[in-house]
Protein backbone atom coordinates (compact mmCIF):
# COMPACT_ATOMS: atom_id res chain seq x y z
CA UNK A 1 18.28 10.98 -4.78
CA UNK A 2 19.22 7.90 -2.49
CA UNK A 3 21.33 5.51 -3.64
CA UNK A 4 18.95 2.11 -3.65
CA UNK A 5 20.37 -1.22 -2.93
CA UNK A 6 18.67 -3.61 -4.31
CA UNK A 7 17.17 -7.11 -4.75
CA UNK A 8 15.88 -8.27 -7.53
CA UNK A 9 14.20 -11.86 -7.69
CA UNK A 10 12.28 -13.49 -10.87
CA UNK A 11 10.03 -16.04 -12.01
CA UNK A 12 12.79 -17.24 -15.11
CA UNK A 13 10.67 -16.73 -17.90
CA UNK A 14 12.49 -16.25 -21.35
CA UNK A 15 9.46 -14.08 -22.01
CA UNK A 16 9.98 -11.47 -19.49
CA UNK A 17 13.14 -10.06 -21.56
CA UNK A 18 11.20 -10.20 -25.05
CA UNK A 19 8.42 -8.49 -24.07
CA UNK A 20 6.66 -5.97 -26.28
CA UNK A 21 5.67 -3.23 -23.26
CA UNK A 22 7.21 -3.06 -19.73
CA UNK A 23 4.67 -2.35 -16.89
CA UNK A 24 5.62 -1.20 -13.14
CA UNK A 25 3.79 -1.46 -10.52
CA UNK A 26 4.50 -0.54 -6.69
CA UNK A 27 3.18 -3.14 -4.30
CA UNK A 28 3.34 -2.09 -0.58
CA UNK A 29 0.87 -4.83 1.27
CA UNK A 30 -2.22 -2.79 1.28
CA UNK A 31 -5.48 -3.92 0.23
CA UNK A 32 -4.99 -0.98 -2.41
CA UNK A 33 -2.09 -2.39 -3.91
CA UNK A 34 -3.82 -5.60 -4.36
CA UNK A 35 -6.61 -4.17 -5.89
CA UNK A 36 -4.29 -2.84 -8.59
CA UNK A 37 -2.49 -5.97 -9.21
CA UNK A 38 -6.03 -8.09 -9.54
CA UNK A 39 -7.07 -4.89 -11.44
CA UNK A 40 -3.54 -4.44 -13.94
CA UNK A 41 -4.50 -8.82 -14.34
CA UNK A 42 -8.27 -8.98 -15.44
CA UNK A 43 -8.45 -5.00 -17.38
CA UNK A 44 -4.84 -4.39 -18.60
CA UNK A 45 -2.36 -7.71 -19.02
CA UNK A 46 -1.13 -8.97 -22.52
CA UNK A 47 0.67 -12.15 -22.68
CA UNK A 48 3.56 -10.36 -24.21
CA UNK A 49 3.89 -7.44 -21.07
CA UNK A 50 7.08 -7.86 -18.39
CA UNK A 51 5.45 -6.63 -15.04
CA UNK A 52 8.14 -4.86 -12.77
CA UNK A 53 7.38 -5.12 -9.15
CA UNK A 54 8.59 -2.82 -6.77
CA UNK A 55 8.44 -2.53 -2.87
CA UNK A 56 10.56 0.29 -1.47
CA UNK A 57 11.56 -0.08 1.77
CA UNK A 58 11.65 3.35 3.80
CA UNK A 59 13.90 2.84 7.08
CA UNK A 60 12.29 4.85 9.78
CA UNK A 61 14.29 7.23 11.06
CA UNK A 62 14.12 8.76 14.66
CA UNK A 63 15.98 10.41 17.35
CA UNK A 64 18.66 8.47 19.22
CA UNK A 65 16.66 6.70 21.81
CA UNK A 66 17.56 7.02 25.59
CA UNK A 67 17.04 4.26 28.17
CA UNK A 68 16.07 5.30 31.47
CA UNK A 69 16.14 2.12 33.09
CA UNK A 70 20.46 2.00 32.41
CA UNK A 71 20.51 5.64 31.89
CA UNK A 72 22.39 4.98 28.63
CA UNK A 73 21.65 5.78 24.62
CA UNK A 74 20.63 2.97 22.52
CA UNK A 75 22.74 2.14 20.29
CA UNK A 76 20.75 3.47 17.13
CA UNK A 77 23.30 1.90 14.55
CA UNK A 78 22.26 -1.19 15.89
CA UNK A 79 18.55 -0.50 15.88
CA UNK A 80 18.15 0.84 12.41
CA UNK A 81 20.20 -2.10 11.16
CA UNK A 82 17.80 -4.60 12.66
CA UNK A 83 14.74 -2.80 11.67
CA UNK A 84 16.01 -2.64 8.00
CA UNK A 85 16.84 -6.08 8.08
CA UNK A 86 13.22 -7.10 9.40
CA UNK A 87 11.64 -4.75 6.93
CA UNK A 88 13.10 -6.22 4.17
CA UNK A 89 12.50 -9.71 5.21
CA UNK A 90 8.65 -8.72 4.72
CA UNK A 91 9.44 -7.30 1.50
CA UNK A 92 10.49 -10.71 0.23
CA UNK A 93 7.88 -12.14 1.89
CA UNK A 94 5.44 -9.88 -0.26
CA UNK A 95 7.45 -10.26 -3.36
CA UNK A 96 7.25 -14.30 -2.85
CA UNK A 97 3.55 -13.60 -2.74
CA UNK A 98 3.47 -11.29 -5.60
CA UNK A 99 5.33 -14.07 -7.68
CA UNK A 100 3.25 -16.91 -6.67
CA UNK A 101 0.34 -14.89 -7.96
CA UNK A 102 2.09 -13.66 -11.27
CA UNK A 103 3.12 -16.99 -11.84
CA UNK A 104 -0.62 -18.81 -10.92
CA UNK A 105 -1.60 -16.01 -13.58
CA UNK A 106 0.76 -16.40 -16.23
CA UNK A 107 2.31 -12.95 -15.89
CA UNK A 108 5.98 -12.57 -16.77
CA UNK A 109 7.35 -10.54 -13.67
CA UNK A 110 10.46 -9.37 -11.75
CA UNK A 111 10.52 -8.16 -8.48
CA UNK A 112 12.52 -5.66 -7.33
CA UNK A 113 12.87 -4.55 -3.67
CA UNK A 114 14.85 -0.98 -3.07
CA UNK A 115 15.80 0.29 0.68
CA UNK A 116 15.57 3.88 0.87
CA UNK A 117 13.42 7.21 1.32
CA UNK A 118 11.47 9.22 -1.27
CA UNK A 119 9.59 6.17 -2.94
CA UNK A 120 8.25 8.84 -5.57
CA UNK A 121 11.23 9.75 -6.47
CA UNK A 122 12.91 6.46 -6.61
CA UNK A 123 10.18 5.15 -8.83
CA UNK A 124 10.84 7.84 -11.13
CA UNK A 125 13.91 6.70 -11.71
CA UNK A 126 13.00 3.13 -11.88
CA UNK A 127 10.53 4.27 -14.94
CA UNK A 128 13.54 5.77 -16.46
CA UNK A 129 15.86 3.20 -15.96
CA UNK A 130 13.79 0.31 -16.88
CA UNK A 131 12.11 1.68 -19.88
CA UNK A 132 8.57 1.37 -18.57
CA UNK A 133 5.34 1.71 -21.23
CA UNK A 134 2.97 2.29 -17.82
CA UNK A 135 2.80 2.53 -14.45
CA UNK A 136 -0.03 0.69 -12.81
CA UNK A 137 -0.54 1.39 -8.55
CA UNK A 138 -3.03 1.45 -5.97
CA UNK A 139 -3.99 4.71 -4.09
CA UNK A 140 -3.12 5.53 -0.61
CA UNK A 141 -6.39 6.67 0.06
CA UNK A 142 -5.10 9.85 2.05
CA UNK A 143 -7.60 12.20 2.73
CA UNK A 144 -7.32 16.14 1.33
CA UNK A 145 -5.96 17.31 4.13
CA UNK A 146 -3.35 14.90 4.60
CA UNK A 147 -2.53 14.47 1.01
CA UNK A 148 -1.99 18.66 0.79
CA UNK A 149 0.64 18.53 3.62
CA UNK A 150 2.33 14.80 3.25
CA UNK A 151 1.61 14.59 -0.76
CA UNK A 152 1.30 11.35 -2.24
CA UNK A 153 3.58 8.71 -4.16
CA UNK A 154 0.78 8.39 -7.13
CA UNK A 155 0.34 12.20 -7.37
CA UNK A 156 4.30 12.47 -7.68
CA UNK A 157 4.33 9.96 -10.00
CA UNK A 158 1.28 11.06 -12.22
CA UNK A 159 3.16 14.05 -12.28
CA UNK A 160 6.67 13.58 -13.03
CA UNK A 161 6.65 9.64 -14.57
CA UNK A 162 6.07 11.61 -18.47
CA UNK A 163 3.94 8.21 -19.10
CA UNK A 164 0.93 6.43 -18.93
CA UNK A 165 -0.22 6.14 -15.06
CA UNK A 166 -3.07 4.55 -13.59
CA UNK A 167 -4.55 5.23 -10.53
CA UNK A 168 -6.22 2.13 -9.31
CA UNK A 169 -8.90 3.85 -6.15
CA UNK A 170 -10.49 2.18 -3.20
CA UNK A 171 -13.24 0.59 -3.77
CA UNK A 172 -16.55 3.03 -3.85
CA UNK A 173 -18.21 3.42 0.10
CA UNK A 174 -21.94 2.66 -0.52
């Protein structure tokens, strides 16, 4: 299991750490994730829950890239280092966003933001760590085919989190 750095940013709310029930939720940008906060809000949400929000960042990881305009390697330390650093720059954009809306609905919330691979497994532990009551996340809509061979984060988690999960879907297609 990787070994997450972390951030973790919060609106200071005395309730947050007296809370009766611990949520997390997993917000990645989508539309689906979203859904399941606005969803988690208006169907789920008691004034005396802590929301835990978590973005994983997953560093992409290719081969070492070749230039063949100097007919040199790119230097991939370099390259992965930047793209981290820009991916987790959106993450706190996202969690700014997620807080501003937490706070607008008077939702006691912490944000966490993790840098690594395996965001199934990492919110696994998260559940573990943090004590959680219930997971609340969106679905990836991946079809059945790509769902058999990639798997998904919810169906790892519905599996293996030993509490509570919901499964916010896509909306319906008419």
């Amino acid at each position: 299991m990787d070994n997450l750095p972390e951030l973790m940013e919060s609106h200071d709310e005395p309730s947050f750490e007296k809370a009766n029930r611990y949520i997390l939720m997993p917000v990645d940008g989508s539309e689906n994730s979203e859904r399941a906060f606005n969803w988690y809000a208006e169907n789920l949400h008691k004034s005396q829950d802590g929301l835990y929000l978590v973005h994983i960042v997953e560093p992409i990881t290719s081969a070492p890239a070749y230039s063949f305009a100097t007919n040199k390697a790119s230097n991939v330390g370099d390259d992965m280092n930047r793209q981290i650093a820009e991916l987790v720059e959106k993450g706190r954009v996202l969690g700014k966003k997620y807080l501003d809306m937490c706070q607008k609905a008077g939702i006691a919330t912490k944000f966490t933001l993790h840098v690594g691979s395996k965001p199934g497994e990492n919110i696994i532990k998260l559940v573990k760590e943090l004590d959680i009551q219930i997971v609340v996340m969106g679905s990836r809509g991946l079809g059945t085919i790509k769902r058999t061979f990639m798997g998904s984060v919810s169906d790892h988690i519905l599996h293996h989190a030993g509490i509570p999960t919901i499964v916010v879907p896509p909306p319906r297609k008419k």
